[in-house]
C-alpha atoms as a PDB file:
ATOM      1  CA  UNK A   1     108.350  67.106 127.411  1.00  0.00           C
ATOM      2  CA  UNK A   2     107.716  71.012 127.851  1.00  0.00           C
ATOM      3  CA  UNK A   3     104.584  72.356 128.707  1.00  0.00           C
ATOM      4  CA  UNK A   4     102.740  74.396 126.193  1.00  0.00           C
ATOM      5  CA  UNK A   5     102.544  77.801 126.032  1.00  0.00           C
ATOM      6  CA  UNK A   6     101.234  80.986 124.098  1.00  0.00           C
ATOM      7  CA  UNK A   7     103.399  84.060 124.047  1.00  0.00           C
ATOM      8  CA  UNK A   8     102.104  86.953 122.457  1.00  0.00           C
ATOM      9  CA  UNK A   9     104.083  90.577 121.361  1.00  0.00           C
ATOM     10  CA  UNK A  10     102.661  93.557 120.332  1.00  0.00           C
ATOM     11  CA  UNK A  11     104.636  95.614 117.940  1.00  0.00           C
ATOM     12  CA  UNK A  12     108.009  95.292 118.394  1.00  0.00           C
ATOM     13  CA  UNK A  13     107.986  94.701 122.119  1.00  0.00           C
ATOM     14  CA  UNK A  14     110.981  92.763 123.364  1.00  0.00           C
ATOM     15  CA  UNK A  15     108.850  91.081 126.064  1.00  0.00           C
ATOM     16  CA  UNK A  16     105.163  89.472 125.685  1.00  0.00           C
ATOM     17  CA  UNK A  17     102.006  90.944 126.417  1.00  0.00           C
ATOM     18  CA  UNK A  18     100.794  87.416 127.657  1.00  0.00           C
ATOM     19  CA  UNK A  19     102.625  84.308 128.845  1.00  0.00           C
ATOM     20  CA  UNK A  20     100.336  81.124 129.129  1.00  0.00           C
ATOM     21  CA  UNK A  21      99.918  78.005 129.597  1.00  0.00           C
ATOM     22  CA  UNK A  22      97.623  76.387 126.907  1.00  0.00           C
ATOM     23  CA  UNK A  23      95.066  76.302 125.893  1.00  0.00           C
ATOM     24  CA  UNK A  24      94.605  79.955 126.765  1.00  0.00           C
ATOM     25  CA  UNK A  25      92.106  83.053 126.053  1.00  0.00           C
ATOM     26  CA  UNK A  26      93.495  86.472 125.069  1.00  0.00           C
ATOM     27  CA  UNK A  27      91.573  90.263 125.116  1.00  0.00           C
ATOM     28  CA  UNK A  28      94.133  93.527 124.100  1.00  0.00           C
ATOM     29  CA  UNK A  29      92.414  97.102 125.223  1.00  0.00           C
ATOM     30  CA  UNK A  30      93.239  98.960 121.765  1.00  0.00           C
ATOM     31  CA  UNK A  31      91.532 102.291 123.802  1.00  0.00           C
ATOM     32  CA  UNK A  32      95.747 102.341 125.204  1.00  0.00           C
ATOM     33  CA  UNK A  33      97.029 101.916 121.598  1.00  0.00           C
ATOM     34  CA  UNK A  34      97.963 104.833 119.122  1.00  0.00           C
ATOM     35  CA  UNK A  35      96.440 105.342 116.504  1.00  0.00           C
ATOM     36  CA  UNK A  36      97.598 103.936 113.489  1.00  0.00           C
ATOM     37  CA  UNK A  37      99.278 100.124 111.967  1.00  0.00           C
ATOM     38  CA  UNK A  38      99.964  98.246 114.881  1.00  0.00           C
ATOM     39  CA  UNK A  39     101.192  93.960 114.781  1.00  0.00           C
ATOM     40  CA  UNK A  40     100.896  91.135 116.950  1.00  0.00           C
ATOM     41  CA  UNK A  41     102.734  88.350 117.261  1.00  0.00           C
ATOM     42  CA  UNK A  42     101.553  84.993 118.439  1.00  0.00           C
ATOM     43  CA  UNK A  43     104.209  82.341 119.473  1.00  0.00           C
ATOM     44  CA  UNK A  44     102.623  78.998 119.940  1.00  0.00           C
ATOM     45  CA  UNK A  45     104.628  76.563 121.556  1.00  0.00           C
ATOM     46  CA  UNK A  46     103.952  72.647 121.821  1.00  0.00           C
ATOM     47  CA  UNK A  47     104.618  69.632 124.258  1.00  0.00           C
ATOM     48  CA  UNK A  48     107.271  68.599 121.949  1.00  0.00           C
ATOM     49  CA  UNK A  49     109.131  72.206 122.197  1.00  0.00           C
ATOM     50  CA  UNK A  50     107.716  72.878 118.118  1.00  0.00           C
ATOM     51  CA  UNK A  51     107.015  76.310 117.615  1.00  0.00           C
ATOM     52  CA  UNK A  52     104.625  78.039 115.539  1.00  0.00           C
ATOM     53  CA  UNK A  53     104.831  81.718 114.657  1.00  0.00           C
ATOM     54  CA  UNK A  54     101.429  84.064 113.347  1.00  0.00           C
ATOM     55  CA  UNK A  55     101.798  87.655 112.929  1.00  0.00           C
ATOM     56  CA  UNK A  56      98.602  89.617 112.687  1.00  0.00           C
ATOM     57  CA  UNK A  57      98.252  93.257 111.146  1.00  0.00           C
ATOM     58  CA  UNK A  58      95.943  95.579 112.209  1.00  0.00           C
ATOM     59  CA  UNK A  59      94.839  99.209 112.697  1.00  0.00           C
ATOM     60  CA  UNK A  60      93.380 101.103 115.191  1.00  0.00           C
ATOM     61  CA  UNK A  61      90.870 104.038 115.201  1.00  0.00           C
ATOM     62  CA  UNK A  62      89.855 105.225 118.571  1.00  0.00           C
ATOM     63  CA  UNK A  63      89.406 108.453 117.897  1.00  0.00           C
ATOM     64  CA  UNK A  64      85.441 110.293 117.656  1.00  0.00           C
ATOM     65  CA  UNK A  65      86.085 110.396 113.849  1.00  0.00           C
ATOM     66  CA  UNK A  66      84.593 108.890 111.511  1.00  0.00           C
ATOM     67  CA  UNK A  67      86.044 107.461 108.528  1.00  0.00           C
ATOM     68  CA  UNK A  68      84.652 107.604 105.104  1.00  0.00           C
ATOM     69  CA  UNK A  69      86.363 105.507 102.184  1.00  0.00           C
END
């Protein structure tokens, strides 16, 4: 039996942003993030070694702007 973890990516980064043990709380700064469409990627793993995968769009917007649509 494995222990369960969360493992989360942003973008295409090759290693996680977070590495946990579950169950597990997560905050991301977006004030260090670009501008623009950025994607996270949460790996959930089980007890049993199952894995589930959810990938979450978003966008940021940090700048003093402000957007009209």
């Amino acid at each position: 039996m494995e222990h369960p973890r969360v493992r989360i990516y942003l973008d295409d980064q090759p290693q996680p942003i977070i590495d946990q043990a579950r169950p597990t709380e997560a905050a991301l700064d977006t004030s260090t993030l670009d501008d623009g469409p950025h994607h996270r990627t949460s790996r959930l793993q089980g007890e049993y070694g199952h894995e589930g995968i959810l990938v979450m769009r978003f966008q940021i917007h940090n700048g003093p702007d402000i957007i009209v649509a």
